[in-house]
PDB file of N, CA and C in Angstrom:
ATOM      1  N   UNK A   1      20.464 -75.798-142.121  1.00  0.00           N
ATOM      2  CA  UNK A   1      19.569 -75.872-140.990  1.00  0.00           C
ATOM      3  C   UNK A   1      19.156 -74.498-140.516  1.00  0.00           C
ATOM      4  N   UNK A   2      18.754 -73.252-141.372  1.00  0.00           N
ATOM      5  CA  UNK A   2      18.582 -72.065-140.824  1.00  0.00           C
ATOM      6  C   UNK A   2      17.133 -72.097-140.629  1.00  0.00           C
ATOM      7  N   UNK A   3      16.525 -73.263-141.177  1.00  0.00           N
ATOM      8  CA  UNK A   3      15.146 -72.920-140.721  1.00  0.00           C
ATOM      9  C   UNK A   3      14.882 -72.953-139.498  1.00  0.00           C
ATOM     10  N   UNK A   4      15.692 -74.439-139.127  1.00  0.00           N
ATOM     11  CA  UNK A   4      15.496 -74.488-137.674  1.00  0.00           C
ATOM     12  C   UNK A   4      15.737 -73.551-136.772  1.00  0.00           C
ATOM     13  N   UNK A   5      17.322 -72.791-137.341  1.00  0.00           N
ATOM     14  CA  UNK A   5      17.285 -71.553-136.285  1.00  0.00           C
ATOM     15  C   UNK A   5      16.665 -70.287-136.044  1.00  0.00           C
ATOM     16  N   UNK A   6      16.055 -70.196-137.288  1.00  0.00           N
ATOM     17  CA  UNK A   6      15.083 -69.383-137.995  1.00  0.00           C
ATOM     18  C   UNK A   6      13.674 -69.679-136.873  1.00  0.00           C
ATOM     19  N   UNK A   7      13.342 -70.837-136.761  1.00  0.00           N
ATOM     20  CA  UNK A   7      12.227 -71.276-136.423  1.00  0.00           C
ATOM     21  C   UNK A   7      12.210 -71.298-134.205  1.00  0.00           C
ATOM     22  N   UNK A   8      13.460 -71.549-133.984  1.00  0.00           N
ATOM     23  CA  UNK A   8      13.606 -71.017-132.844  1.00  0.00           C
ATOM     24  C   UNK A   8      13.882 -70.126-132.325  1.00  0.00           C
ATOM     25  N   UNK A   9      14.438 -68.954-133.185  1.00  0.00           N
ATOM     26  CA  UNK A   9      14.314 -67.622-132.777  1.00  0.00           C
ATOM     27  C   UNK A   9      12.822 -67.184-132.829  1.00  0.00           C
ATOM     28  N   UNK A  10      12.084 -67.386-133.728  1.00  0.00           N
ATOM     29  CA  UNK A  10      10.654 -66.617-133.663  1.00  0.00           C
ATOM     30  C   UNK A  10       9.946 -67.431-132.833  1.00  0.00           C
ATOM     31  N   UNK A  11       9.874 -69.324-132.511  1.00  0.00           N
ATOM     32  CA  UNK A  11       8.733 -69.448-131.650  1.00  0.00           C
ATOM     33  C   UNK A  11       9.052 -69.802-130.009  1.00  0.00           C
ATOM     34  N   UNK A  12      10.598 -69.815-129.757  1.00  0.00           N
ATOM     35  CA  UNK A  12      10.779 -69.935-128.350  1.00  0.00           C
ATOM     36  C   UNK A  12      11.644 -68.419-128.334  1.00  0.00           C
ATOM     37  N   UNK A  13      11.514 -67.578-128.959  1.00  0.00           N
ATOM     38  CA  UNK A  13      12.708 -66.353-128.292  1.00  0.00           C
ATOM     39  C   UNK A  13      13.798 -66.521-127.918  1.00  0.00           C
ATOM     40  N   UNK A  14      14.599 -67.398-129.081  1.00  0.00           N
ATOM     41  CA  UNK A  14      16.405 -67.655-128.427  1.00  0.00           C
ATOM     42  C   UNK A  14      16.770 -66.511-129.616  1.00  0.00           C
ATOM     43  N   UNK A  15      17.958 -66.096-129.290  1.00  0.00           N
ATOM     44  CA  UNK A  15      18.880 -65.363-130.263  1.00  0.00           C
ATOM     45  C   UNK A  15      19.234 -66.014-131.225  1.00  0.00           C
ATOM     46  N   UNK A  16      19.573 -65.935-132.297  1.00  0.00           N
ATOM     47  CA  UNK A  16      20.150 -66.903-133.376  1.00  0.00           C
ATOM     48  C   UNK A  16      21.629 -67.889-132.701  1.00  0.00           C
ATOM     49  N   UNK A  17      22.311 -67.027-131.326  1.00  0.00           N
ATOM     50  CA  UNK A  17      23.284 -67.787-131.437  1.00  0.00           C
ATOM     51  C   UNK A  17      22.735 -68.688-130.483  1.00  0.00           C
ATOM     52  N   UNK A  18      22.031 -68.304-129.544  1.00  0.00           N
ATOM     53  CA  UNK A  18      20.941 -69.909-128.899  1.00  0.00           C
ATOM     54  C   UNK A  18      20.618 -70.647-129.430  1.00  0.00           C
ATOM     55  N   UNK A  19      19.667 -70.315-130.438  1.00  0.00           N
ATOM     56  CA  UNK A  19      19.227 -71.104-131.143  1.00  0.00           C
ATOM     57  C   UNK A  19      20.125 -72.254-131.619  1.00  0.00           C
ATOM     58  N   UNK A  20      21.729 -71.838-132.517  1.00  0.00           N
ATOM     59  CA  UNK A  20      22.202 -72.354-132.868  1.00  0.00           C
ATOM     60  C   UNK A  20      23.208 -73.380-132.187  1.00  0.00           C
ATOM     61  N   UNK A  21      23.155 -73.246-130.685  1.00  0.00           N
ATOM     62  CA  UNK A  21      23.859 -74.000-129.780  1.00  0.00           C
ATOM     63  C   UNK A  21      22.479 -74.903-129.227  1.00  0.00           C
ATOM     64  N   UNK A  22      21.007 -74.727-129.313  1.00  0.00           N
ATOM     65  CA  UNK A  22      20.109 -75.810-128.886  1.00  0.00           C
ATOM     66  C   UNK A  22      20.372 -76.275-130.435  1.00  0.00           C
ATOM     67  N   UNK A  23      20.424 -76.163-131.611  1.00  0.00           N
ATOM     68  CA  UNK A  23      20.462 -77.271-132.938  1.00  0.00           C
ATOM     69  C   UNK A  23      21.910 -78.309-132.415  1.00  0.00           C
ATOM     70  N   UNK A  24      22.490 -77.891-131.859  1.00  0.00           N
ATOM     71  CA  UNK A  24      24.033 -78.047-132.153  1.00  0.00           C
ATOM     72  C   UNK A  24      23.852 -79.190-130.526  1.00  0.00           C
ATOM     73  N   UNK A  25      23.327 -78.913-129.418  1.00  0.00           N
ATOM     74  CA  UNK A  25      23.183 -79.735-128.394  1.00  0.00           C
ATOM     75  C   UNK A  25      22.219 -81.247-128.860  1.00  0.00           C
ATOM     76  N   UNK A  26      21.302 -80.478-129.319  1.00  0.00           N
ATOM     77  CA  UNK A  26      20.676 -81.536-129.798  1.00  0.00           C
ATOM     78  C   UNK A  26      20.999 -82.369-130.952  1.00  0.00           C
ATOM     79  N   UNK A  27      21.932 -82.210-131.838  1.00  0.00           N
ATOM     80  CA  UNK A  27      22.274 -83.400-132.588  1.00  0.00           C
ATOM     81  C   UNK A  27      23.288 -84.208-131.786  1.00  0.00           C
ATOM     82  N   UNK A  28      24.183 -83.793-130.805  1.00  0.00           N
ATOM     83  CA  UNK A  28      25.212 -84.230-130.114  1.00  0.00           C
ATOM     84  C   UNK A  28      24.695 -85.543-129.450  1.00  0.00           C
ATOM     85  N   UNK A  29      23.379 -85.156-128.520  1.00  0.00           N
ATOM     86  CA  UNK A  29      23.065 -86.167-127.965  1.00  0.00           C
ATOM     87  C   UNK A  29      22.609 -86.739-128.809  1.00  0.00           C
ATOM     88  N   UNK A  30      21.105 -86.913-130.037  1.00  0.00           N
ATOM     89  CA  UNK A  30      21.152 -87.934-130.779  1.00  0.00           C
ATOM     90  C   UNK A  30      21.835 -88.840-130.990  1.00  0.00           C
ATOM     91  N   UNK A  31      23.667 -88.319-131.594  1.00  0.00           N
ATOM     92  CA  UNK A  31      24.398 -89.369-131.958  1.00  0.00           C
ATOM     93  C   UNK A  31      25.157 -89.695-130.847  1.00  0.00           C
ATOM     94  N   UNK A  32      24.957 -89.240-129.556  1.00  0.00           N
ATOM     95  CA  UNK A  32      25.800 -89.802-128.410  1.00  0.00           C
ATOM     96  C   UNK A  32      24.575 -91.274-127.984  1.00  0.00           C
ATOM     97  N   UNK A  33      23.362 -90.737-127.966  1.00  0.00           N
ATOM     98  CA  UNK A  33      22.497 -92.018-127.552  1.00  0.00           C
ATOM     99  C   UNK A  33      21.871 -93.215-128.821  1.00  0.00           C
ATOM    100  N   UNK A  34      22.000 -92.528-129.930  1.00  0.00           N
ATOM    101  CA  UNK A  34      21.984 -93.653-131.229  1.00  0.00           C
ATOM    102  C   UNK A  34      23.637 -93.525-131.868  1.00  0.00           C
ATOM    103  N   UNK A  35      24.407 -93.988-131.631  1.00  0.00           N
ATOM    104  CA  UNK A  35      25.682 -93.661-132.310  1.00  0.00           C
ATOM    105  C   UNK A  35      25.122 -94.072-133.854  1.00  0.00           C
ATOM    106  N   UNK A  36      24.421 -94.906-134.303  1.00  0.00           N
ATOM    107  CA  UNK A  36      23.808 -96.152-135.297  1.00  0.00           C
ATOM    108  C   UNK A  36      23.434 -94.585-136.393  1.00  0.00           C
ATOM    109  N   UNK A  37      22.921 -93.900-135.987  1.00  0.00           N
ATOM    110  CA  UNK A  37      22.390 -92.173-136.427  1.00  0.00           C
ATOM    111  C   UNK A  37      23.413 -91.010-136.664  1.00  0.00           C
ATOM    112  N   UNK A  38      24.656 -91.725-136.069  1.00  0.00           N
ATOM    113  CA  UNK A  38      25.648 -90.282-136.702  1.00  0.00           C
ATOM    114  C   UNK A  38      25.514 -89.890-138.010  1.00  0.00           C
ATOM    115  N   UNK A  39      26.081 -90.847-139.050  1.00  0.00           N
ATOM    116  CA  UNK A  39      25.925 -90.191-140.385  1.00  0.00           C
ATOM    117  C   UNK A  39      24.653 -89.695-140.709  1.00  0.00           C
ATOM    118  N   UNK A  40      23.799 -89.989-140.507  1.00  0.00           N
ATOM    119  CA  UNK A  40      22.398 -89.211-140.876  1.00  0.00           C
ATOM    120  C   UNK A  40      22.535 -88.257-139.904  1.00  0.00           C
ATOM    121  N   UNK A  41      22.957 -87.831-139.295  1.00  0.00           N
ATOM    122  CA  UNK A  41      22.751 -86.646-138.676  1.00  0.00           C
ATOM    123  C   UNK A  41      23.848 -85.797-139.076  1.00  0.00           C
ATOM    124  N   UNK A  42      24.731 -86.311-139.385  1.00  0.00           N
ATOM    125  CA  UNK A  42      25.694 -85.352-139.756  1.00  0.00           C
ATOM    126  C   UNK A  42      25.451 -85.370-140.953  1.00  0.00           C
ATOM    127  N   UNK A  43      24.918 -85.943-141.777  1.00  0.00           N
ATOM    128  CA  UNK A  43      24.255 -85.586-143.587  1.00  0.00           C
ATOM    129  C   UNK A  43      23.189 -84.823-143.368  1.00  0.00           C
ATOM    130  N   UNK A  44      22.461 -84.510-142.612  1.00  0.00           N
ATOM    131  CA  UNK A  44      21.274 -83.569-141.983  1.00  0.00           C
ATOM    132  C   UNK A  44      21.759 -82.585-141.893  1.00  0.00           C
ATOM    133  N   UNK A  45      22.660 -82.333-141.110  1.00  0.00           N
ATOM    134  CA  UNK A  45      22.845 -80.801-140.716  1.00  0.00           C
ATOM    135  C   UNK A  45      24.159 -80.665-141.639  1.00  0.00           C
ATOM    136  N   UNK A  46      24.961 -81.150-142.222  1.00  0.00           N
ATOM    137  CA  UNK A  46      26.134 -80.932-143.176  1.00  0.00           C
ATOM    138  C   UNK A  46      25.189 -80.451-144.843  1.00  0.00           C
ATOM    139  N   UNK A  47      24.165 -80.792-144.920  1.00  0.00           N
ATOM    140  CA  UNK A  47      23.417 -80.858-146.586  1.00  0.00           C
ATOM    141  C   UNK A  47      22.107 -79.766-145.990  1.00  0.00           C
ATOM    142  N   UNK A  48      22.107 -79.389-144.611  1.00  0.00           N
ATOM    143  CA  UNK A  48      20.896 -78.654-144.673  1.00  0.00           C
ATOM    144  C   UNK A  48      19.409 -79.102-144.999  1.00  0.00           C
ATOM    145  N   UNK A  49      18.333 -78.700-144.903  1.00  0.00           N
ATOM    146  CA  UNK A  49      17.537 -79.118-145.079  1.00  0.00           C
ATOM    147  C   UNK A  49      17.638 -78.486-146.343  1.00  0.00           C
ATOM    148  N   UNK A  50      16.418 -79.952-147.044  1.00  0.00           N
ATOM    149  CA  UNK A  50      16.350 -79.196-148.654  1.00  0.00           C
ATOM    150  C   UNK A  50      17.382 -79.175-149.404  1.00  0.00           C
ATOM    151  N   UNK A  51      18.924 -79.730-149.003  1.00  0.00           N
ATOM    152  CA  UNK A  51      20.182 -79.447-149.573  1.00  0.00           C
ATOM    153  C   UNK A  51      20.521 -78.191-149.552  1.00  0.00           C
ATOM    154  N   UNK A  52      20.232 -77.802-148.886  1.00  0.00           N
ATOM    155  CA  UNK A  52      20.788 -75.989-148.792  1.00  0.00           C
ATOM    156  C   UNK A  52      22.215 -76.182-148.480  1.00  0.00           C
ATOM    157  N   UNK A  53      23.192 -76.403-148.916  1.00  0.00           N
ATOM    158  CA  UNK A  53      24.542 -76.650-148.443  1.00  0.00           C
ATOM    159  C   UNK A  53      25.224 -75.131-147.725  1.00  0.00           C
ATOM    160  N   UNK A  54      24.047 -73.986-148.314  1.00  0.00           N
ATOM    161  CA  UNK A  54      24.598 -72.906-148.193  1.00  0.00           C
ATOM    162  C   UNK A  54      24.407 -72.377-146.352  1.00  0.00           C
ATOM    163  N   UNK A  55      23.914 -73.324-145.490  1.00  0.00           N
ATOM    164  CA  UNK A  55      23.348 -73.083-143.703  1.00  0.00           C
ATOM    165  C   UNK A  55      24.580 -72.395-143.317  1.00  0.00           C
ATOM    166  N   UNK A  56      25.924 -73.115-143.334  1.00  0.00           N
ATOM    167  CA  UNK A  56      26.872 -72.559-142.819  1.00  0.00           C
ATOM    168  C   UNK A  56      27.309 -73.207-141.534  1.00  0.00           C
ATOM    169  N   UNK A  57      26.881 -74.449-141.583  1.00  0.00           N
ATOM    170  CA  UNK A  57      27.244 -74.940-140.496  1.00  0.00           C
ATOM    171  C   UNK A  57      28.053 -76.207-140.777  1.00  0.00           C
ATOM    172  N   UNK A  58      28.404 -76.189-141.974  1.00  0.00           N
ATOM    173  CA  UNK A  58      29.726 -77.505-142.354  1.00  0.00           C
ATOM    174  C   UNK A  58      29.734 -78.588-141.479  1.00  0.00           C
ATOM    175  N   UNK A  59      29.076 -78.990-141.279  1.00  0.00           N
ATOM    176  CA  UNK A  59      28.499 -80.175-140.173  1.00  0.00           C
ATOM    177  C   UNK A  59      28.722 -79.810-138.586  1.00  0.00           C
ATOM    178  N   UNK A  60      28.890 -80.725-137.857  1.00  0.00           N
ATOM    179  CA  UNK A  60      29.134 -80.119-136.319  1.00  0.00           C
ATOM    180  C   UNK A  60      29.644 -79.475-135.827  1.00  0.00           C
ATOM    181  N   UNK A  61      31.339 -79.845-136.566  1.00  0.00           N
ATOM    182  CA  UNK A  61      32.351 -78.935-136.094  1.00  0.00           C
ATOM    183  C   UNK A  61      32.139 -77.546-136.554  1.00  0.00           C
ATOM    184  N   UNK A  62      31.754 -77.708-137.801  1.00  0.00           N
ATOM    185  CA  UNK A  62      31.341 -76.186-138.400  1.00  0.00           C
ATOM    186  C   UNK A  62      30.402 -74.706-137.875  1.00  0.00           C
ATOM    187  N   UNK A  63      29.782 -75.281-136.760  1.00  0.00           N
ATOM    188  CA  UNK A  63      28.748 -74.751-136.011  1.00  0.00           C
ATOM    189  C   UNK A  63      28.998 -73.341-135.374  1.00  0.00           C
ATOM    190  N   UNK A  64      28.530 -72.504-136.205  1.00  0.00           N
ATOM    191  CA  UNK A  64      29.083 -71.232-135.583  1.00  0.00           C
ATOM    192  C   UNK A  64      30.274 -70.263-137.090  1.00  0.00           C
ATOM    193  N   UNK A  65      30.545 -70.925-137.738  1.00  0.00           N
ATOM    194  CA  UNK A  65      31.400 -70.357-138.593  1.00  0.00           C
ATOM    195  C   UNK A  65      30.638 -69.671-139.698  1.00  0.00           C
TER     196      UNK A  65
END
């Protein structure tokens, strides 16, 4: 998911580690208000977009490592 953070550092001006705590807020609630959406969201951001396995964010918990 570095595009995304990629993509919110250049068009709202967060730092990469903002950025990476609005990716990280926002999947939370997804699967807090669709629970039905966890695994796709955690296969989303665990496989990266594109399968990039290489984001670095090992799914939720991983966020930041």
């Amino acid at each position: 998911m570095n595009e995304i953070v990629e993509r919110l550092t250049q068009q709202a001006g967060l730092t990469p580690e903002q950025a990476q705590k609005a990716v990280e807020t926002i999947a939370d609630f997804v699967k807090e208000k669709f629970p039905m959406l966890g695994g796709a969201v955690d296969q989303i951001f665990t496989s990266g977009a594109g399968g990039d396995s290489s984001s670095g964010f090992g799914g939720f918990g991983g966020f930041g490592q």
